[in-house]
N, C-alpha and C. Protein backbone atom coordinates (compact mmCIF):
# COMPACT_ATOMS: atom_id res chain seq x y z
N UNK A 1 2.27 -25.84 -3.53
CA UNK A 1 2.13 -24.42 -3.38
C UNK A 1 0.65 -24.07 -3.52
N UNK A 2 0.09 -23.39 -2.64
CA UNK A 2 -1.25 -22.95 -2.62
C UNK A 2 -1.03 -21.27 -3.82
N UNK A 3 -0.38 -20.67 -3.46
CA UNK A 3 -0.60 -19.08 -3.92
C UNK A 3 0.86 -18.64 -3.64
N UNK A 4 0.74 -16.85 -4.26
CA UNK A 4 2.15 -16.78 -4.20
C UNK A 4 2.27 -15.23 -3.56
N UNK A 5 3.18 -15.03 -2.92
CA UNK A 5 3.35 -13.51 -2.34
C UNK A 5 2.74 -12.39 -3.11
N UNK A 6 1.71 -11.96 -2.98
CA UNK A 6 1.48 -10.78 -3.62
C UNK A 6 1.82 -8.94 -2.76
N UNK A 7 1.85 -9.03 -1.26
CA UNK A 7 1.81 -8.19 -1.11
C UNK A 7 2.90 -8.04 0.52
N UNK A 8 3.50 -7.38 0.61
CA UNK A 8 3.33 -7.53 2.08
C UNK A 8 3.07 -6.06 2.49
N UNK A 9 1.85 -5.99 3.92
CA UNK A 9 1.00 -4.75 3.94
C UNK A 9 1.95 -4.12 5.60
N UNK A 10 2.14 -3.42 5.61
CA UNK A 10 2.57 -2.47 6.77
C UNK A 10 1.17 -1.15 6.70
N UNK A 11 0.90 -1.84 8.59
CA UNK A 11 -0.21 -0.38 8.94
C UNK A 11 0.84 0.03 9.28
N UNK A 12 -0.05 1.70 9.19
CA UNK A 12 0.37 2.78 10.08
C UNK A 12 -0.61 3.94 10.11
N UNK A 13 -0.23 5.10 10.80
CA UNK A 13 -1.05 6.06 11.10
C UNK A 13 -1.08 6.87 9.38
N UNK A 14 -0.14 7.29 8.77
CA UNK A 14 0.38 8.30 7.76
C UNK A 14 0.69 7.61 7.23
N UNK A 15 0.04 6.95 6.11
CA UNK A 15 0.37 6.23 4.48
C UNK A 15 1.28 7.10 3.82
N UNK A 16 1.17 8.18 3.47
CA UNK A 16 1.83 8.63 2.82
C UNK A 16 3.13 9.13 3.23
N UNK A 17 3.54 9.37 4.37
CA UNK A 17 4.76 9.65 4.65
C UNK A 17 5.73 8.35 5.11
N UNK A 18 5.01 7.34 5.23
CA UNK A 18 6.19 6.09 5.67
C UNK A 18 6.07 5.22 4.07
N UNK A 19 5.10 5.73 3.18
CA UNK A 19 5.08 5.37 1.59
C UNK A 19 6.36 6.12 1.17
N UNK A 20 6.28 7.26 1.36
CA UNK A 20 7.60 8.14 0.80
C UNK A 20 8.77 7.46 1.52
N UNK A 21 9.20 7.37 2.92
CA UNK A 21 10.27 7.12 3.22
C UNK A 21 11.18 5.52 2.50
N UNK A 22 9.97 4.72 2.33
CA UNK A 22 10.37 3.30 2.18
C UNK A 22 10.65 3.90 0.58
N UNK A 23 9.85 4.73 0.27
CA UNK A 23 10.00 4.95 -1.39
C UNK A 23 11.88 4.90 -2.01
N UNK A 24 12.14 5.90 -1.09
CA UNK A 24 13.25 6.68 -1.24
C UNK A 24 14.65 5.55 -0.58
N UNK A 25 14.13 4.63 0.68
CA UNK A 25 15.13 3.68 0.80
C UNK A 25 15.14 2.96 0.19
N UNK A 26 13.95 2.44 -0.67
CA UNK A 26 14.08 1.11 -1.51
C UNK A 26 14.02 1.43 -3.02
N UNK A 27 14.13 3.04 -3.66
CA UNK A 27 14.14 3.02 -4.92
C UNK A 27 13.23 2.55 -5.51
N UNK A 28 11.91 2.46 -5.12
CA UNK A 28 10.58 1.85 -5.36
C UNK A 28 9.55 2.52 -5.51
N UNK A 29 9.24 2.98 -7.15
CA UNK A 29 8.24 4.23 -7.59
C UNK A 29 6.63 3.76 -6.73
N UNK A 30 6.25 4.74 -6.16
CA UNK A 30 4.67 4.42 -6.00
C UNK A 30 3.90 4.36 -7.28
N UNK A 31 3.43 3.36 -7.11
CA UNK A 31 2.38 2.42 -8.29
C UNK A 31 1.00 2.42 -8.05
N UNK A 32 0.45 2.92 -7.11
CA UNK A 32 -0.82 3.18 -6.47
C UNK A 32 -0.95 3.80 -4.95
N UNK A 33 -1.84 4.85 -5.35
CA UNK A 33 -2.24 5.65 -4.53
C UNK A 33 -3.72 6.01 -4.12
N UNK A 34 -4.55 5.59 -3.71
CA UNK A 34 -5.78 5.02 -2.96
C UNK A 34 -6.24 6.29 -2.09
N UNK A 35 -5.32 7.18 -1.98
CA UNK A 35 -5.67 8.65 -1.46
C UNK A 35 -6.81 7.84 -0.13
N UNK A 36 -7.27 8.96 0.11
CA UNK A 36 -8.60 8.99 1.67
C UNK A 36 -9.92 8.15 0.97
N UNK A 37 -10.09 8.03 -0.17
CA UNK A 37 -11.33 7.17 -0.77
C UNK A 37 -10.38 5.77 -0.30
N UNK A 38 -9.31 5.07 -0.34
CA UNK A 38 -9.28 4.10 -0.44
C UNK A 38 -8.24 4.10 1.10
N UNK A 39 -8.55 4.73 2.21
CA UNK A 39 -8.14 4.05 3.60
C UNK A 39 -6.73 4.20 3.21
N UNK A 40 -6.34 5.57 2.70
CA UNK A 40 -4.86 5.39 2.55
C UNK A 40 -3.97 4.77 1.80
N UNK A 41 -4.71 3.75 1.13
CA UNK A 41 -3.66 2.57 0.69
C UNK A 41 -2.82 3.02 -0.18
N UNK A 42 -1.73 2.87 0.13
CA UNK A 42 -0.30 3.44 -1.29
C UNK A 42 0.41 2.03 -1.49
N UNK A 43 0.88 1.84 -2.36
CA UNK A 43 1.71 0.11 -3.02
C UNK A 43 3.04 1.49 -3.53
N UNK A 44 3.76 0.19 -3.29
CA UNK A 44 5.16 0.42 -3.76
C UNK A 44 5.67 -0.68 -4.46
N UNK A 45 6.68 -0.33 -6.22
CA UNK A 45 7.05 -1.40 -6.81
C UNK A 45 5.85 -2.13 -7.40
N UNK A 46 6.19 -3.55 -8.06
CA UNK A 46 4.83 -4.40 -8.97
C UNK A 46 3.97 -4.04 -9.21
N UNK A 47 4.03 -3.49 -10.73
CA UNK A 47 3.46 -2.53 -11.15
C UNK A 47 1.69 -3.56 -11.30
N UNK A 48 0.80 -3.21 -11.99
CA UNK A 48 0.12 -3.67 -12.56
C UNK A 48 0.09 -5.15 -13.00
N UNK A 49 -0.33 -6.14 -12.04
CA UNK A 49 0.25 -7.77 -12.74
C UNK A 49 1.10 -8.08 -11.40
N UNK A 50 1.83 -7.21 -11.12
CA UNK A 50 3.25 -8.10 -10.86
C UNK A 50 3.90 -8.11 -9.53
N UNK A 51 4.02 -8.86 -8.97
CA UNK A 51 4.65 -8.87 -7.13
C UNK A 51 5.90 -9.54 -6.79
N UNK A 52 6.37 -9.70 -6.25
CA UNK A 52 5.33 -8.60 -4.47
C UNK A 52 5.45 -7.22 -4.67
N UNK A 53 5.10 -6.68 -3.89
CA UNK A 53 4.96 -5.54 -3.87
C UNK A 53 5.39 -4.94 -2.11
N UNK A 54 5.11 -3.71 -1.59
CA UNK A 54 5.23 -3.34 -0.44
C UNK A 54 3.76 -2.25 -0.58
N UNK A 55 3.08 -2.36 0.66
CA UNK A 55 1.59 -1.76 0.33
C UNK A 55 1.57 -1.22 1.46
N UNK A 56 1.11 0.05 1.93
CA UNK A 56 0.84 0.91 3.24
C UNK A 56 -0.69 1.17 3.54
N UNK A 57 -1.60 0.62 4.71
CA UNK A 57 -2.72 1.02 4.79
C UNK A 57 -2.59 1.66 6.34
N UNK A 58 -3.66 2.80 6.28
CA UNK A 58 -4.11 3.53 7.57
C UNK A 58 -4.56 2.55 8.25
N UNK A 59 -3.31 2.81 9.74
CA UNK A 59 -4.88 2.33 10.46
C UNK A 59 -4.50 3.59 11.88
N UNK A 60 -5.97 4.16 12.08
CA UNK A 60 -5.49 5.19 12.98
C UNK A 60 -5.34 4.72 14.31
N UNK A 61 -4.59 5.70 15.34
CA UNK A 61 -4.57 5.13 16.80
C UNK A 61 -3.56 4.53 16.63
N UNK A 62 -2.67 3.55 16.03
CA UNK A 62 -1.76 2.82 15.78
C UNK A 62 -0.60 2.91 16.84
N UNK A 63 -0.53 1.96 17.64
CA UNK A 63 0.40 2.02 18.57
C UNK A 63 1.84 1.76 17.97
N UNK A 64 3.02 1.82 17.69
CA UNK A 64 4.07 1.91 16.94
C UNK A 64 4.85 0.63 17.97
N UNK A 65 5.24 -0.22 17.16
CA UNK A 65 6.13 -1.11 17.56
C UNK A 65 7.58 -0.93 18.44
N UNK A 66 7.81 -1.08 19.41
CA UNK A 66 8.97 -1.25 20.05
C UNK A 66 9.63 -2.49 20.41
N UNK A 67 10.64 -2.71 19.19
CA UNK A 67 11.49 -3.94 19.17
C UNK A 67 12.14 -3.84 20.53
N UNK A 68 12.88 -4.71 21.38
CA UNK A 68 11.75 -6.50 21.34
C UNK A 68 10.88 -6.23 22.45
N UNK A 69 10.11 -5.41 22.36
CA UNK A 69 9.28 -5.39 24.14
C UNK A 69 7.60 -6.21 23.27
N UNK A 70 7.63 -7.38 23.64
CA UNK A 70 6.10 -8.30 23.45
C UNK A 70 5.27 -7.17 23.42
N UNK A 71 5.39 -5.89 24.44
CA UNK A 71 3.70 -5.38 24.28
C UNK A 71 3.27 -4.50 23.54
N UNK A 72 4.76 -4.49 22.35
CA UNK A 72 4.46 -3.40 21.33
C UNK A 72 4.73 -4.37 19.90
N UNK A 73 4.39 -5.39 19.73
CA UNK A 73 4.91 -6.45 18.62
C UNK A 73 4.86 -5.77 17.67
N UNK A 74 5.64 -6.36 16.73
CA UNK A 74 5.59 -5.62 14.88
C UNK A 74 4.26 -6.00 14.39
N UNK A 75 3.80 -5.40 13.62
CA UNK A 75 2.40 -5.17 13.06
C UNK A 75 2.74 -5.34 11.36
N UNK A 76 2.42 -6.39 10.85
CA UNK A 76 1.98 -6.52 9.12
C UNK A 76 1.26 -7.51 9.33
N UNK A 77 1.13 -7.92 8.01
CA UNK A 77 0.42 -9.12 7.22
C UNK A 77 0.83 -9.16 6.06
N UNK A 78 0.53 -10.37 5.20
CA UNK A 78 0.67 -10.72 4.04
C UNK A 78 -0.53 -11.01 3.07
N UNK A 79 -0.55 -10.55 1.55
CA UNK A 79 -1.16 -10.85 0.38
C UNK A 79 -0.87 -11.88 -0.41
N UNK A 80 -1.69 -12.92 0.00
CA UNK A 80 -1.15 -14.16 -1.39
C UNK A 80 -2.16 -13.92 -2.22
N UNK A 81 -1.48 -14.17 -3.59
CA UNK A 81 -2.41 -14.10 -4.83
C UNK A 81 -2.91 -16.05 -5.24
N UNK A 82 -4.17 -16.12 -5.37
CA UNK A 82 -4.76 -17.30 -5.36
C UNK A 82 -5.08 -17.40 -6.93
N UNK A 83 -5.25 -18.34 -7.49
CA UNK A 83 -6.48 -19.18 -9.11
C UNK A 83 -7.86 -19.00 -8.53
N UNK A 84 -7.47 -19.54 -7.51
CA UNK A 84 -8.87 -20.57 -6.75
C UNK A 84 -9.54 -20.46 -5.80
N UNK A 85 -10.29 -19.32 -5.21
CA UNK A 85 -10.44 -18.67 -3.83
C UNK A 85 -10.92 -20.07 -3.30
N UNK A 86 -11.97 -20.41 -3.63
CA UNK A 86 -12.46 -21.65 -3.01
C UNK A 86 -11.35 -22.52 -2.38
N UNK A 87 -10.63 -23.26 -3.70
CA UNK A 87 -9.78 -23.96 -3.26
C UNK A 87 -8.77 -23.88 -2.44
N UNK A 88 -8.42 -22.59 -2.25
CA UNK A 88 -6.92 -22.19 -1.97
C UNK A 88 -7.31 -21.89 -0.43
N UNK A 89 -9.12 -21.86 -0.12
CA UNK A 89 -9.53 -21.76 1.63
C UNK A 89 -9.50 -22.74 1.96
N UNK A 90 -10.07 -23.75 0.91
CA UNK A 90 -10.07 -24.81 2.26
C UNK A 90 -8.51 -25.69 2.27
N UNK A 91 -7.69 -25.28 1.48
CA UNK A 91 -6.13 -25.71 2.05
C UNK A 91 -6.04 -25.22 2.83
N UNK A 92 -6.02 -23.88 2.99
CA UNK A 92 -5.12 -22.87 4.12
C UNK A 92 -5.88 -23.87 5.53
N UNK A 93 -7.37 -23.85 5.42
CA UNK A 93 -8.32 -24.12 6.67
C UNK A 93 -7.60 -25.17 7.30
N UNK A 94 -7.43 -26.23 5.98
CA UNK A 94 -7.37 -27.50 6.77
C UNK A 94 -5.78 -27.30 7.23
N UNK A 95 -4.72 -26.55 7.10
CA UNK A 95 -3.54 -26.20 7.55
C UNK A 95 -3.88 -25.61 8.55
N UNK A 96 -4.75 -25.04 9.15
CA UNK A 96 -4.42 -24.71 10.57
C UNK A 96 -5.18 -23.20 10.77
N UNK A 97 -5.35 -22.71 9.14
CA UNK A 97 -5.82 -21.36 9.54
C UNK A 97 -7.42 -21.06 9.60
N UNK A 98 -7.96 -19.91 10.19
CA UNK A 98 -9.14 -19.43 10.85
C UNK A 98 -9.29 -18.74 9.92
N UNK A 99 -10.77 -18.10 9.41
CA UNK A 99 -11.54 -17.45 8.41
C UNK A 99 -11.90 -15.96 9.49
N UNK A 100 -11.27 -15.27 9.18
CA UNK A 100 -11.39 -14.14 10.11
C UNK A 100 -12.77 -12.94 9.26
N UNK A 101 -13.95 -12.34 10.39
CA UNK A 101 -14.68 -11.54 9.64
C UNK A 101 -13.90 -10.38 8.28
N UNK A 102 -14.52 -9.59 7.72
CA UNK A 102 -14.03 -8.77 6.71
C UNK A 102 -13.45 -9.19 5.22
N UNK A 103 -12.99 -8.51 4.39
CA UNK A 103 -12.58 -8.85 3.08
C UNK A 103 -13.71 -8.21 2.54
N UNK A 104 -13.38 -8.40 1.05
CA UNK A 104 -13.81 -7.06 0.19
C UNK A 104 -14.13 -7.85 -0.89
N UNK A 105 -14.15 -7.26 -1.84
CA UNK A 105 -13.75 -7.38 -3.32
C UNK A 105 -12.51 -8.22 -3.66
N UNK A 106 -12.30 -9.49 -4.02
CA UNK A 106 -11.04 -9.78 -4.60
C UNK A 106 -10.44 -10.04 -3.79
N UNK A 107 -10.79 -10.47 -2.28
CA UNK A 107 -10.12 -10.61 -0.93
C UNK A 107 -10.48 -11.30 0.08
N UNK A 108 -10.25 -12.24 0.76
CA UNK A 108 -10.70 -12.27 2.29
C UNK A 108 -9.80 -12.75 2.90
N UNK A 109 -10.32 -12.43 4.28
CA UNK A 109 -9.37 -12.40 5.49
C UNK A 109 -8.75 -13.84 6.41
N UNK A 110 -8.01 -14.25 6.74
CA UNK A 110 -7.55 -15.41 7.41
C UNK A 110 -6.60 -14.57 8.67
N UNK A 111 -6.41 -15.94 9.46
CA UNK A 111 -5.53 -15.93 10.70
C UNK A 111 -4.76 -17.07 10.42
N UNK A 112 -3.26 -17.33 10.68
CA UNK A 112 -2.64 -17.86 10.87
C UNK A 112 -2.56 -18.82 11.84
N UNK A 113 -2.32 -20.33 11.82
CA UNK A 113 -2.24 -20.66 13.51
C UNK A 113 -2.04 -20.05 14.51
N UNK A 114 -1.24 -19.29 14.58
CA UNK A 114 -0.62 -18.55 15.30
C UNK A 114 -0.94 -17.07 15.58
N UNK A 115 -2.28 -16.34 15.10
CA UNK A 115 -2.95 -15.80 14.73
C UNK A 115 -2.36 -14.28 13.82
N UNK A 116 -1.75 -14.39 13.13
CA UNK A 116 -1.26 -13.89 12.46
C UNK A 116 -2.31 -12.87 11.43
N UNK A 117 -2.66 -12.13 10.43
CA UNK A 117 -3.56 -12.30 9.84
C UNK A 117 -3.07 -12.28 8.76
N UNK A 118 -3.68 -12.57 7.22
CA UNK A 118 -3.32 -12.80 6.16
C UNK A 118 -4.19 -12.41 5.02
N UNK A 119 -4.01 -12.31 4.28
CA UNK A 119 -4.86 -12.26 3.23
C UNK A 119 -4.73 -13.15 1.53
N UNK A 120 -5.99 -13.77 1.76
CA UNK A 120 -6.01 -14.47 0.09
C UNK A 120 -6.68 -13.57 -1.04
N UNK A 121 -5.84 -13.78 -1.77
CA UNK A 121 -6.29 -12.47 -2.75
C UNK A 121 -6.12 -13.09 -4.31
N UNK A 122 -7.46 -12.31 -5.34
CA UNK A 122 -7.50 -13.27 -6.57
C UNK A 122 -8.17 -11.77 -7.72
N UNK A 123 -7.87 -12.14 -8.59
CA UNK A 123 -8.50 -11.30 -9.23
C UNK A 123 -9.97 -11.51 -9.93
N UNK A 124 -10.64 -10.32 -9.81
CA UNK A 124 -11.58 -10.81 -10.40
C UNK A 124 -12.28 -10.54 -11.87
């Protein structure tokens, strides 16, 4: 095992209203709210410490998925929580995945073989 589910992220246009809806189907208090300073981001469930979680970030323009037509594919990614940023890249690398630009604080970005995107995530 490299890392372990920390997040799984759904874009969309309106964080806060598809935050509320999942809120209310999944019985899952919002635990963070990132308002317009933080690109929208709202988490649902795992509180402080603890995952997975369900996490909503803006992304505007957002073309909305239409199951099964290829030219509207479903849109997420995933948060693994790492020990070892170092270590835990060059597993993923030598498995197949790509070091994609961006990442932050406590984060960076990968592609999947398959180009998926992902995120390794550690605390700091």
């Amino acid at each position: 095992m490299i890392g372990q589910l920390r997040s799984v992220v759904i874009d969309c246009p309106d964080t806060r209203a598809l935050a509320t809806f999942y809120s209310e189907l999944l019985g899952l208090p919002i635990t963070y709210d990132g308002g317009d300073e933080d690109d929208g981001w709202i988490v649902l469930g795992g509180g402080p410490g603890e995952h997975p979680r369900l996490a909503f970030q803006r992304a505007p323009g957002l073309q909305e998925p239409r199951w099964p037509d290829p030219n509207r594919p479903q849109q997420f990614h995933l948060d693994v929580t790492v020990d070892d940023i170092e270590a835990a890249e060059a597993k993923v690398l030598r498995l197949g995945a790509t070091r994609l630009p961006g990442g932050g604080p406590g984060f960076r970005v990968y592609a999947d073989p398959a180009g998926h995107p992902f995120c390794l995530c550690w605390d700091e």
